[in-house]
Protein backbone atom coordinates (compact mmCIF):
# COMPACT_ATOMS: atom_id res chain seq x y z
CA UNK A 1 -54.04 157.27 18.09
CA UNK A 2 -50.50 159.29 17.07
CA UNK A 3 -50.34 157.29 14.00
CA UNK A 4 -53.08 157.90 12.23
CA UNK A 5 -53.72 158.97 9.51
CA UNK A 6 -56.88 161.76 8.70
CA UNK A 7 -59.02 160.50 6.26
CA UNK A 8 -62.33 162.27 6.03
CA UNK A 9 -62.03 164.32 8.55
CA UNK A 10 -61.38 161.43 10.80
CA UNK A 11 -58.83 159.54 12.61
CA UNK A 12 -58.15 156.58 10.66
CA UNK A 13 -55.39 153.21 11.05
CA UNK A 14 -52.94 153.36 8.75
CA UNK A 15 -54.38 149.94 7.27
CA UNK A 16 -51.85 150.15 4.15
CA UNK A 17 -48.92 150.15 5.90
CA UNK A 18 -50.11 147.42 8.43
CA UNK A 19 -50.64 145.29 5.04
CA UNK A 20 -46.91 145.92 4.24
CA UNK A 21 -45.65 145.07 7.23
CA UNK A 22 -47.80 141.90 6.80
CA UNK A 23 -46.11 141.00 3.71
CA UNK A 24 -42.83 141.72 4.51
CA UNK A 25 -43.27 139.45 7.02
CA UNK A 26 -45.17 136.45 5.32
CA UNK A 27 -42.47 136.75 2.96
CA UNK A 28 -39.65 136.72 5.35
CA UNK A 29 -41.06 133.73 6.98
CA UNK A 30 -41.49 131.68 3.47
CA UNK A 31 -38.00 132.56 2.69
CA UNK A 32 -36.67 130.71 6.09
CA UNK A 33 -39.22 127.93 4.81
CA UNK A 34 -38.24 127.55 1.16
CA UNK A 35 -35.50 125.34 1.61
CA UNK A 36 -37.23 122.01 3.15
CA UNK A 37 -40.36 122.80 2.15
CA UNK A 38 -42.36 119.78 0.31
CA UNK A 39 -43.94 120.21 -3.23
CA UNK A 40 -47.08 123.04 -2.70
CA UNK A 41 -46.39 123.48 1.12
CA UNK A 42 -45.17 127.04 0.15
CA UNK A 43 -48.30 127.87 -2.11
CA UNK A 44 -51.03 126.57 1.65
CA UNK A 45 -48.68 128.10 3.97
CA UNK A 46 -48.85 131.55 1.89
CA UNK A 47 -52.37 131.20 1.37
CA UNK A 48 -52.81 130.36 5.13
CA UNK A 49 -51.25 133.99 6.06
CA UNK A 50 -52.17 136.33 3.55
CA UNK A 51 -55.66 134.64 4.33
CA UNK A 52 -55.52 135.32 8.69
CA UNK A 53 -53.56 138.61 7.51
CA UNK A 54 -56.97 139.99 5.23
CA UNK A 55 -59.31 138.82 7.98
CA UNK A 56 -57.59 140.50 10.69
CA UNK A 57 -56.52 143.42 9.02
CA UNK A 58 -59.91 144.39 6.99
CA UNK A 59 -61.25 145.36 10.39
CA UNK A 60 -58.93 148.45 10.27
CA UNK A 61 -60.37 149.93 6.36
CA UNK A 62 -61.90 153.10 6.47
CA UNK A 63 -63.65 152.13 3.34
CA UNK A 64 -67.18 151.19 3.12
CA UNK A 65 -68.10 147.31 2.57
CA UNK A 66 -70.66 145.22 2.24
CA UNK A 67 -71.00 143.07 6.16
CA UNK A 68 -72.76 139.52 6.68
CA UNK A 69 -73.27 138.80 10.21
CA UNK A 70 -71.34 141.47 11.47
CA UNK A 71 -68.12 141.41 9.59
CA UNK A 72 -67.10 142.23 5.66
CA UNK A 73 -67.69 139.84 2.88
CA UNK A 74 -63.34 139.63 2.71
CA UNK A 75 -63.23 138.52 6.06
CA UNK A 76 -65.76 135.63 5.29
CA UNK A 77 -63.71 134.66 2.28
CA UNK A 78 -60.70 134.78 4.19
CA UNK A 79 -61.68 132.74 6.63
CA UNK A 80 -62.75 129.98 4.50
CA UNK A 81 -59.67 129.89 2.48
CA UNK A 82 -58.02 130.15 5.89
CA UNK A 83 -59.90 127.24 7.47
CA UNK A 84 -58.59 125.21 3.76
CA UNK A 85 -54.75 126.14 3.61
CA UNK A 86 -54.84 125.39 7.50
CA UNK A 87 -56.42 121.85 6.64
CA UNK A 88 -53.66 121.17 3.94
CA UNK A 89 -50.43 122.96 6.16
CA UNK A 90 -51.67 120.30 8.77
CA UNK A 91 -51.46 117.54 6.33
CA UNK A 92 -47.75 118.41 5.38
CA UNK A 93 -47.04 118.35 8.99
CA UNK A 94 -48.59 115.03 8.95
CA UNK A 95 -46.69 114.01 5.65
CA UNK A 96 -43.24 115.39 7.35
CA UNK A 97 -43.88 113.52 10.62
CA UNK A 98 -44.54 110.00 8.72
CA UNK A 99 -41.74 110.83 6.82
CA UNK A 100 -39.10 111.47 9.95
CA UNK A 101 -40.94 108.24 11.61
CA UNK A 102 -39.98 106.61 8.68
CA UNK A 103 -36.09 107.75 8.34
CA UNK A 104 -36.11 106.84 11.95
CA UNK A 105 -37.21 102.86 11.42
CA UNK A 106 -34.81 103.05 8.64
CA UNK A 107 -31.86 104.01 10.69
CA UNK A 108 -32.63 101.97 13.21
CA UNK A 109 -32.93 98.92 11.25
CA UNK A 110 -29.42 99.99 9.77
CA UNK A 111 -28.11 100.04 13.22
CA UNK A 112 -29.68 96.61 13.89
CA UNK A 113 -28.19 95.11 10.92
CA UNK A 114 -24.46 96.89 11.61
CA UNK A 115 -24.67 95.07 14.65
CA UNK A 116 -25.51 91.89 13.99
CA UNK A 117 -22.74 91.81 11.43
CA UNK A 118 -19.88 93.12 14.29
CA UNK A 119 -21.54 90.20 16.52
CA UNK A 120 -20.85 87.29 13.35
């Protein structure tokens, strides 16, 4: 691996850098987000990629940690807070898409009535 870095004696991922790059681009992504974003849709759909981020990335430490089952204690947690924001970013999808279904009654029972009223 070109990039990496020795630590130990060994050739290690640059895991710190991958966790920037991470950020930069949660970030990014709830910046193109924050304007039609619902009340706390921000605060499951950060939680929701920092959360896949950790798991994914805390296979590349060097450092030692404790494991269950085969992977570190931070990727269990992670994954349960990821399996929770996912739960809730699905609900504000569901929220959103009752909400458009809703505009779109409403504007077609505007149309409806506009009509009737050219017809009279």
């Amino acid at each position: 691996m070109p990039w990496g870095v020795d630590l130990w004696g060994v050739q290690r991922h640059p895991a710190q850098l991958y966790e920037f790059g991470t950020a930069v681009l949660v970030a990014a992504t709830l910046w193109q987000k924050l304007a039609g974003a619902l009340p706390g849709e921000l605060f499951w759909r950060f939680l929701l990629y920092a959360s896949l981020s950790e798991f994914v990335l805390a296979a590349f430490r060097a450092n030692p940690a404790t494991w269950v089952l085969g992977i570190r204690v931070s990727q269990v947690v992670a994954l349960a807070l990821l399996l929770v924001a996912l739960y809730y970013v699905l609900a504000f999808f569901a929220q959103m898409d009752k909400g458009a279904q809703a505009e779109t009654a409403q504007n077609v029972r505007a149309t409806d009535d506009s009509v009737a009223s050219v017809r009279r």
